[in-house]
C-alpha atoms as a PDB file:
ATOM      1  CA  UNK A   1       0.000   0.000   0.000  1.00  0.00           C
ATOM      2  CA  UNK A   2       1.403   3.656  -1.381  1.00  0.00           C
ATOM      3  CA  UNK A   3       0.387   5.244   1.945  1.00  0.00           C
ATOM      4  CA  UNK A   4       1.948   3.212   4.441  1.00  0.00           C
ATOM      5  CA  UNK A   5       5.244   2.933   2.510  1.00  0.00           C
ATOM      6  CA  UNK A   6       5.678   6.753   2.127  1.00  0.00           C
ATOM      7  CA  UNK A   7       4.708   6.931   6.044  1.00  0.00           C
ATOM      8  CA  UNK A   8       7.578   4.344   6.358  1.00  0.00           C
ATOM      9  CA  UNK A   9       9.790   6.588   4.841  1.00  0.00           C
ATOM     10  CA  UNK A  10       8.793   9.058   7.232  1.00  0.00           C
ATOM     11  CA  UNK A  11       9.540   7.207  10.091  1.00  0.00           C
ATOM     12  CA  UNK A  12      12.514   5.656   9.313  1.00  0.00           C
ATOM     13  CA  UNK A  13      13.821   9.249   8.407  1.00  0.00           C
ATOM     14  CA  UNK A  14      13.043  10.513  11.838  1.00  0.00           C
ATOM     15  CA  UNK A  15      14.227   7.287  13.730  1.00  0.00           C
ATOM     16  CA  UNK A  16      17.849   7.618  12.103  1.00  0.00           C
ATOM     17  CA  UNK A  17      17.996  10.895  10.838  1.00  0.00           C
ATOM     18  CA  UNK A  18      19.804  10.218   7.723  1.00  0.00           C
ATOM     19  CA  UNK A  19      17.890   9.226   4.168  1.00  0.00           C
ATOM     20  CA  UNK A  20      20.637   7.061   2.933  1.00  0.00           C
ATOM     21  CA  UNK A  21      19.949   5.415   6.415  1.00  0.00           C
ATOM     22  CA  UNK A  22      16.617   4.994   5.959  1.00  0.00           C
ATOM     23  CA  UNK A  23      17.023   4.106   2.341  1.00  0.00           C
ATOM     24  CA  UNK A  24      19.266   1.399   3.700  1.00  0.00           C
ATOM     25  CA  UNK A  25      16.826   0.168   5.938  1.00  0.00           C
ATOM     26  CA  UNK A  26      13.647  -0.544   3.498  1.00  0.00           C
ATOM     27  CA  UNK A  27      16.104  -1.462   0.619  1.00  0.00           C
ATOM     28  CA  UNK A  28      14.885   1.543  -1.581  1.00  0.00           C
ATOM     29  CA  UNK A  29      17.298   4.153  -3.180  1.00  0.00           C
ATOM     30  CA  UNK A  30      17.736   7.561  -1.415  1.00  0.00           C
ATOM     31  CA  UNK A  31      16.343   9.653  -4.024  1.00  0.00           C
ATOM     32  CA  UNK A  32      12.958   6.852  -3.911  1.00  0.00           C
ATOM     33  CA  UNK A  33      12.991   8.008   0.170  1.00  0.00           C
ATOM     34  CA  UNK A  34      13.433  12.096  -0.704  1.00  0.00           C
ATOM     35  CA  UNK A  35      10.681  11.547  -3.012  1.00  0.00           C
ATOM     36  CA  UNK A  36       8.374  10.233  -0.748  1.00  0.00           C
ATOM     37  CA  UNK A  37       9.015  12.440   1.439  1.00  0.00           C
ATOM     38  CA  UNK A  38       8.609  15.480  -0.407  1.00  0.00           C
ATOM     39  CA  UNK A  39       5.096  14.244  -1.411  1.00  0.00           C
ATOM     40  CA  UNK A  40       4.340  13.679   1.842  1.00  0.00           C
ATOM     41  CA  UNK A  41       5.128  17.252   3.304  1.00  0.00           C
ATOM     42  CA  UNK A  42       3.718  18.701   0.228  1.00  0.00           C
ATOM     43  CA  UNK A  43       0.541  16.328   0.655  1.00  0.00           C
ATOM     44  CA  UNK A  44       0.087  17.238   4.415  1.00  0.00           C
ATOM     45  CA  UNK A  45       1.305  21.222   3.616  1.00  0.00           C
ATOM     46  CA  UNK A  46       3.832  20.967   6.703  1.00  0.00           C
ATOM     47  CA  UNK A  47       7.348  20.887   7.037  1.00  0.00           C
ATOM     48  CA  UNK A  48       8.913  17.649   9.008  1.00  0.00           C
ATOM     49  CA  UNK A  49      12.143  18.085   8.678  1.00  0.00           C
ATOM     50  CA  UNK A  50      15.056  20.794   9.106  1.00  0.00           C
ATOM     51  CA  UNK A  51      18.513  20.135   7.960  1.00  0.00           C
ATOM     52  CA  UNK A  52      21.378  19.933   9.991  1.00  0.00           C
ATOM     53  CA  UNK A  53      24.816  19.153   9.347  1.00  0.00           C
ATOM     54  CA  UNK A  54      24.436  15.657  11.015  1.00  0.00           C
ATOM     55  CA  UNK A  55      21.998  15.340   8.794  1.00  0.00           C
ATOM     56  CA  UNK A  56      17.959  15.794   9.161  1.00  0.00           C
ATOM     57  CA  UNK A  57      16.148  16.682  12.308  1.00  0.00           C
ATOM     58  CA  UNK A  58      12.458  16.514  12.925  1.00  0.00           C
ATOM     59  CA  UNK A  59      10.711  19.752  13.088  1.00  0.00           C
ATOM     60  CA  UNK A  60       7.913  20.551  15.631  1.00  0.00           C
ATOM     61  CA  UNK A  61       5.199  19.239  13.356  1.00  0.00           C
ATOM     62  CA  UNK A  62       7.350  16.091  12.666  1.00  0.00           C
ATOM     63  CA  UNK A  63       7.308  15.330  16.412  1.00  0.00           C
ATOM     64  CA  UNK A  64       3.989  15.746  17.252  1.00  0.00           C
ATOM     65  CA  UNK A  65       2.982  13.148  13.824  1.00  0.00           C
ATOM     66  CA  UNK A  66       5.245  10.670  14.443  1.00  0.00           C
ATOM     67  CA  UNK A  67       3.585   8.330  17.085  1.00  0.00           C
ATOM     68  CA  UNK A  68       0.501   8.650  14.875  1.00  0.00           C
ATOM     69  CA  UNK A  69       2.523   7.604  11.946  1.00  0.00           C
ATOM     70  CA  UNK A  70       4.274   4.654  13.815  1.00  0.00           C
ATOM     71  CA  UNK A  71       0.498   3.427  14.987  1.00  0.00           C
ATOM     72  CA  UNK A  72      -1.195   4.027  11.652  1.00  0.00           C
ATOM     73  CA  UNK A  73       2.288   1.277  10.716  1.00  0.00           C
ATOM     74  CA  UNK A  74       1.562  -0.479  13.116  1.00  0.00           C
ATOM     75  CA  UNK A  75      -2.273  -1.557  12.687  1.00  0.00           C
ATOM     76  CA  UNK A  76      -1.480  -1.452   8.877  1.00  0.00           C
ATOM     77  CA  UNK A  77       0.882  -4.761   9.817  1.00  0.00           C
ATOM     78  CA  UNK A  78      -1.667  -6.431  12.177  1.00  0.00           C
ATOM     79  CA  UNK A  79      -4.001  -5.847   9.480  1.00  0.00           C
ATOM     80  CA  UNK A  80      -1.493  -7.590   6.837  1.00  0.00           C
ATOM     81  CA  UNK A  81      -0.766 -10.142   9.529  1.00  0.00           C
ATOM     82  CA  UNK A  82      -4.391 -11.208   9.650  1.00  0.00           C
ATOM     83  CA  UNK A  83      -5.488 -11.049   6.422  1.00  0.00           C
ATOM     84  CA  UNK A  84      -2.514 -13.610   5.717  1.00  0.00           C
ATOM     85  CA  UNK A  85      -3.808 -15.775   8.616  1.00  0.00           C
ATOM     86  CA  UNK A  86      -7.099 -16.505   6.478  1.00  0.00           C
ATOM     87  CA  UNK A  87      -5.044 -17.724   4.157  1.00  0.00           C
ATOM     88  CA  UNK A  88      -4.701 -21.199   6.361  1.00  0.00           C
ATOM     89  CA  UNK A  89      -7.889 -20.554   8.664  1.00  0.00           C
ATOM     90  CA  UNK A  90     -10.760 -22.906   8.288  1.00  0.00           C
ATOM     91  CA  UNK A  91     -13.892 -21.565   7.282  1.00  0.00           C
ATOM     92  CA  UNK A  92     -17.359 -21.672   5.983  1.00  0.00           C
ATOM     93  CA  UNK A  93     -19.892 -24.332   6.982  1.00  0.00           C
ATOM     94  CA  UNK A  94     -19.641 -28.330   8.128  1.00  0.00           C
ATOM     95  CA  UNK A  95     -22.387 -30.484   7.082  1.00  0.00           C
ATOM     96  CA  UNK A  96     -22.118 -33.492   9.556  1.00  0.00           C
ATOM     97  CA  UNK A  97     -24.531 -36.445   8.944  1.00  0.00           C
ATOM     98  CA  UNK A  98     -25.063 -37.851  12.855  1.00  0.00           C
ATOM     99  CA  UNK A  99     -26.189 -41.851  13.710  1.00  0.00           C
ATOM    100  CA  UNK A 100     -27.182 -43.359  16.760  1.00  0.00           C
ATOM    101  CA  UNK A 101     -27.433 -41.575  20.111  1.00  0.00           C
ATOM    102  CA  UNK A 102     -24.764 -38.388  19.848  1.00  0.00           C
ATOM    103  CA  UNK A 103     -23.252 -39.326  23.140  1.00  0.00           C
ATOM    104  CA  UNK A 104     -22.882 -42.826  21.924  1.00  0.00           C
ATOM    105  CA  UNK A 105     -20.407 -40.809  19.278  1.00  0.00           C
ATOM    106  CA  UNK A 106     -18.848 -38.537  21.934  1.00  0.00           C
ATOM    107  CA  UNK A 107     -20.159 -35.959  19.214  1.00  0.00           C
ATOM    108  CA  UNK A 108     -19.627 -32.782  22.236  1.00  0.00           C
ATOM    109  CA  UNK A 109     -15.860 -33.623  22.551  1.00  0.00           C
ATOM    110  CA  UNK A 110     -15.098 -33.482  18.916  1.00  0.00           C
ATOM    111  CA  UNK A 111     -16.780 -30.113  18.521  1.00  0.00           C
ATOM    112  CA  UNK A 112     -15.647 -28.456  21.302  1.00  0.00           C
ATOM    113  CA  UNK A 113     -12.690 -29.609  19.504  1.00  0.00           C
ATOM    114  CA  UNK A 114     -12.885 -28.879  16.264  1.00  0.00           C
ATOM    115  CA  UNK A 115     -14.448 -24.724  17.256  1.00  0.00           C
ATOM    116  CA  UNK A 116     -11.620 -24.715  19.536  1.00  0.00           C
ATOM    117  CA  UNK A 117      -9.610 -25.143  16.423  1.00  0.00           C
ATOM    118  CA  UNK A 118     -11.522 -23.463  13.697  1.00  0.00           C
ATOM    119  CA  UNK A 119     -13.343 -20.829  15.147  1.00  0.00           C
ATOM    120  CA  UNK A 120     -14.709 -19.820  12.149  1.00  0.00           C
ATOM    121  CA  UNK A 121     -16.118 -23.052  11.041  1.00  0.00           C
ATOM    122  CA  UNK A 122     -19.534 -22.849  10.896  1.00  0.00           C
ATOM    123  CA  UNK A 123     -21.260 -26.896  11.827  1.00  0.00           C
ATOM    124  CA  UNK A 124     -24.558 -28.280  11.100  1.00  0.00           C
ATOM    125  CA  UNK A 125     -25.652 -31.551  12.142  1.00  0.00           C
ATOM    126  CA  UNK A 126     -28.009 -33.823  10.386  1.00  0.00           C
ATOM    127  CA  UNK A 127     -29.565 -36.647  12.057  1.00  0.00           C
ATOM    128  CA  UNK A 128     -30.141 -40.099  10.095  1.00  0.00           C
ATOM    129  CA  UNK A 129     -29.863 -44.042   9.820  1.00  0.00           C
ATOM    130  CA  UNK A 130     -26.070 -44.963   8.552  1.00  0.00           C
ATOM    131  CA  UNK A 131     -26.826 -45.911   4.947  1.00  0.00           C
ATOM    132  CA  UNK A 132     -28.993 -43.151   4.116  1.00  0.00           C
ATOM    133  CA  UNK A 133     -25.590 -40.861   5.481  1.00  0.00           C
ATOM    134  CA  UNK A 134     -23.395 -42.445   3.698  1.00  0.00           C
ATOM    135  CA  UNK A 135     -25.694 -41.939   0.689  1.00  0.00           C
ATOM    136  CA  UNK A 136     -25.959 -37.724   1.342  1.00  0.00           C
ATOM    137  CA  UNK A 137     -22.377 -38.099   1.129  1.00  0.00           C
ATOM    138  CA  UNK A 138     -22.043 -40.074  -1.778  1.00  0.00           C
ATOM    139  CA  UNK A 139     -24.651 -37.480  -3.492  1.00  0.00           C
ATOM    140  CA  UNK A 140     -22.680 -34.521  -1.856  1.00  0.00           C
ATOM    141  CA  UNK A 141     -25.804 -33.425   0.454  1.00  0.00           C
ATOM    142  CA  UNK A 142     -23.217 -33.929   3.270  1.00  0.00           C
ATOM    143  CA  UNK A 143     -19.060 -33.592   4.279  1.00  0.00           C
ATOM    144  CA  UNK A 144     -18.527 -35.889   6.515  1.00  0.00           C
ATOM    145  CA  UNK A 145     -20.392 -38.612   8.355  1.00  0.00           C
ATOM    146  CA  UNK A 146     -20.219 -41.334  10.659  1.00  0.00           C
ATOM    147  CA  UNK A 147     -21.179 -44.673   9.085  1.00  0.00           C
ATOM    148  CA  UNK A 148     -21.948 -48.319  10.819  1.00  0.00           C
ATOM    149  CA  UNK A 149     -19.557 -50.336   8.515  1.00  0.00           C
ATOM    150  CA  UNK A 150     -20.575 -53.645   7.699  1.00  0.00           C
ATOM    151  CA  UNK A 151     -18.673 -56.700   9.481  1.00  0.00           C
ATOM    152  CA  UNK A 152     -15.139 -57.174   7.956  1.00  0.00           C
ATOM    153  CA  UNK A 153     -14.814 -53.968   6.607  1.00  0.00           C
ATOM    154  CA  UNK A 154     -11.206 -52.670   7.472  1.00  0.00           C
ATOM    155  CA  UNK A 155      -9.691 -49.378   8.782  1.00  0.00           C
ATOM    156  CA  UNK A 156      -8.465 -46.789   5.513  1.00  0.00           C
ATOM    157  CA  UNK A 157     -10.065 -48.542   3.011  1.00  0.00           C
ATOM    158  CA  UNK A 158     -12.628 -46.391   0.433  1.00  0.00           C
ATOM    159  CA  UNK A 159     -16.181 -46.969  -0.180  1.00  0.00           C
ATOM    160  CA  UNK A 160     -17.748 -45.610  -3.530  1.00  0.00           C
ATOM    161  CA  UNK A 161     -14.504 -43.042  -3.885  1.00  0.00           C
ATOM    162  CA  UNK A 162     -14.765 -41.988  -0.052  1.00  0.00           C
ATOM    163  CA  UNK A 163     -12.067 -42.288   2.417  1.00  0.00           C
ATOM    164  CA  UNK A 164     -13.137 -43.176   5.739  1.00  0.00           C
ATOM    165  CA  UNK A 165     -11.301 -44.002   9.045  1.00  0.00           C
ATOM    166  CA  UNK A 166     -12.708 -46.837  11.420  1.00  0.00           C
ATOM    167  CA  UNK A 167     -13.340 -45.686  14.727  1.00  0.00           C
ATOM    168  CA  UNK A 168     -14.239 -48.515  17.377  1.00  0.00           C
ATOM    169  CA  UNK A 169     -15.302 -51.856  17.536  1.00  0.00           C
ATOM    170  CA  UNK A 170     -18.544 -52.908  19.006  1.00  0.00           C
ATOM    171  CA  UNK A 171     -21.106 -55.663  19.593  1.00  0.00           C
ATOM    172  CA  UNK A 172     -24.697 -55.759  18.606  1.00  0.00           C
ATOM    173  CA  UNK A 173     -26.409 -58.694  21.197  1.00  0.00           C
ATOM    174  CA  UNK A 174     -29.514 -60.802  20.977  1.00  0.00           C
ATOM    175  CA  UNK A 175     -31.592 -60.746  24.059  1.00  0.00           C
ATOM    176  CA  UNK A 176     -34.382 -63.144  25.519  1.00  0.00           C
ATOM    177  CA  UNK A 177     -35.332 -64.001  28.750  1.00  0.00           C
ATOM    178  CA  UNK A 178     -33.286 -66.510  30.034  1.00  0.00           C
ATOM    179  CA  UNK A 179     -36.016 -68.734  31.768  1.00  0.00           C
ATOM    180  CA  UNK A 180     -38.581 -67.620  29.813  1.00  0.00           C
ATOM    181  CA  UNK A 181     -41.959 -69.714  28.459  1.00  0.00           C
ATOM    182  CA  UNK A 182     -40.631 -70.343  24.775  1.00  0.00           C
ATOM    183  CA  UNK A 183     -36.988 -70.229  25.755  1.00  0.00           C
ATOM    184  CA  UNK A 184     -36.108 -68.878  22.480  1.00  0.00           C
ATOM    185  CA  UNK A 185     -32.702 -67.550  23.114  1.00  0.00           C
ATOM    186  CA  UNK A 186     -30.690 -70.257  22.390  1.00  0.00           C
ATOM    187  CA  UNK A 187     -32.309 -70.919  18.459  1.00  0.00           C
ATOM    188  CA  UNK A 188     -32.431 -67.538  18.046  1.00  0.00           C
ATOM    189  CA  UNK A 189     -28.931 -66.526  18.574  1.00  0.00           C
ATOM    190  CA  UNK A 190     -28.188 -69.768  16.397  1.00  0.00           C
ATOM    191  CA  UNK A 191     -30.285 -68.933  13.135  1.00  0.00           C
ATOM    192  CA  UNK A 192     -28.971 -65.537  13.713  1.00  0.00           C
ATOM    193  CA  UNK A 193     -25.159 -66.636  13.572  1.00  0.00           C
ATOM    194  CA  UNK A 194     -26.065 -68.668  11.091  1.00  0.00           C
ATOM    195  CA  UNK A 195     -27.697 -65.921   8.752  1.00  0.00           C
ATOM    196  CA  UNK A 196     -24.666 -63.590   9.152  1.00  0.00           C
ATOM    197  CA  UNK A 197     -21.900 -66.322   8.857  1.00  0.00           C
ATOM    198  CA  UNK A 198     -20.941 -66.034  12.080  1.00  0.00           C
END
């Protein structure tokens, strides 16, 4: 930006009191730094500096501009410093397709995780059975999802062009009562084995 590099100029001037100095400093030529600064003083119809044999002196007007000129610098660099932040900051919005019972997914840690992260992420979360997420995702209704694998099904591997990471292993159980008047727990959790290859 023109305006903060002629008000470098300036500064750099007043802080070592020598263009070729200051030219030095910002890796410009001297008569790029007397150039700037006679716009300046011409722009702003004051004088800043007075000549001296050691070379140039800020004038009363000088003084009283230069800790607005090294603040106006300064902000202009947090400002450069954040817009190149944004460069690598997460943002926009997170469509997460949700299964079971949230808590079963320990869905509040990873949250509070990710905004602690990416603050400017923006989430959404969309409840549903496991194959009609992975389908929003497959159709691109969805980002991410989580997804009840079926048995066998290993950890990295793709589905349909997806990449997915397993997450834990557990066990779905068949339940009767154990005295009960049919007894059925025992043929039941046989033609069940049976029907899954288990």
């Amino acid at each position: 930006m023109q305006e903060y590099a002629t008000l470098r100029a300036f500064v750099a001037v007043a802080r070592t009191g020598s263009v070729s100095r200051a030219a030095e400093q910002l890796h410009l030529t001297q008569p790029a730094i007397s150039l700037k600064l006679k716009q300046l003083q011409a722009n702003l119809g004051l004088t800043l500096f007075s000549r001296r044999p050691q070379g140039l002196a800020l004038t009363a007007d000088g003084h009283a501009l230069l800790p607005a000129a090294e603040k106006a610098l300064a902000s202009a660099q947090v400002f450069e410093q954040t817009a190149g932040t944004l460069h690598s900051t997460l943002r926009g919005k997170l469509s997460i397709g949700t299964i079971v019972d949230p808590e079963f997914l320990r869905l509040g840690a990873f949250l509070s995780r990710l905004m602690a992260r990416a603050p400017q992420l923006e989430t959404e979360l969309h409840h549903g059975m496991s194959g009609s997420v992975l389908n929003r995702i497959e159709q691109g209704d969805l980002d991410v999802g989580f997804y009840l694998a079926p048995p066998g099904e290993g950890s990295g591997q793709a589905h349909g062009g997806l990449a997915w990471r397993e997450l834990t292993h557990f066990d779905y159980h068949v339940i009767a009562p154990a005295g009960g008047k049919i007894g059925l727990l025992t043929p039941v959790g046989s033609i069940w084995r049976r029907c899954h290859g288990l």
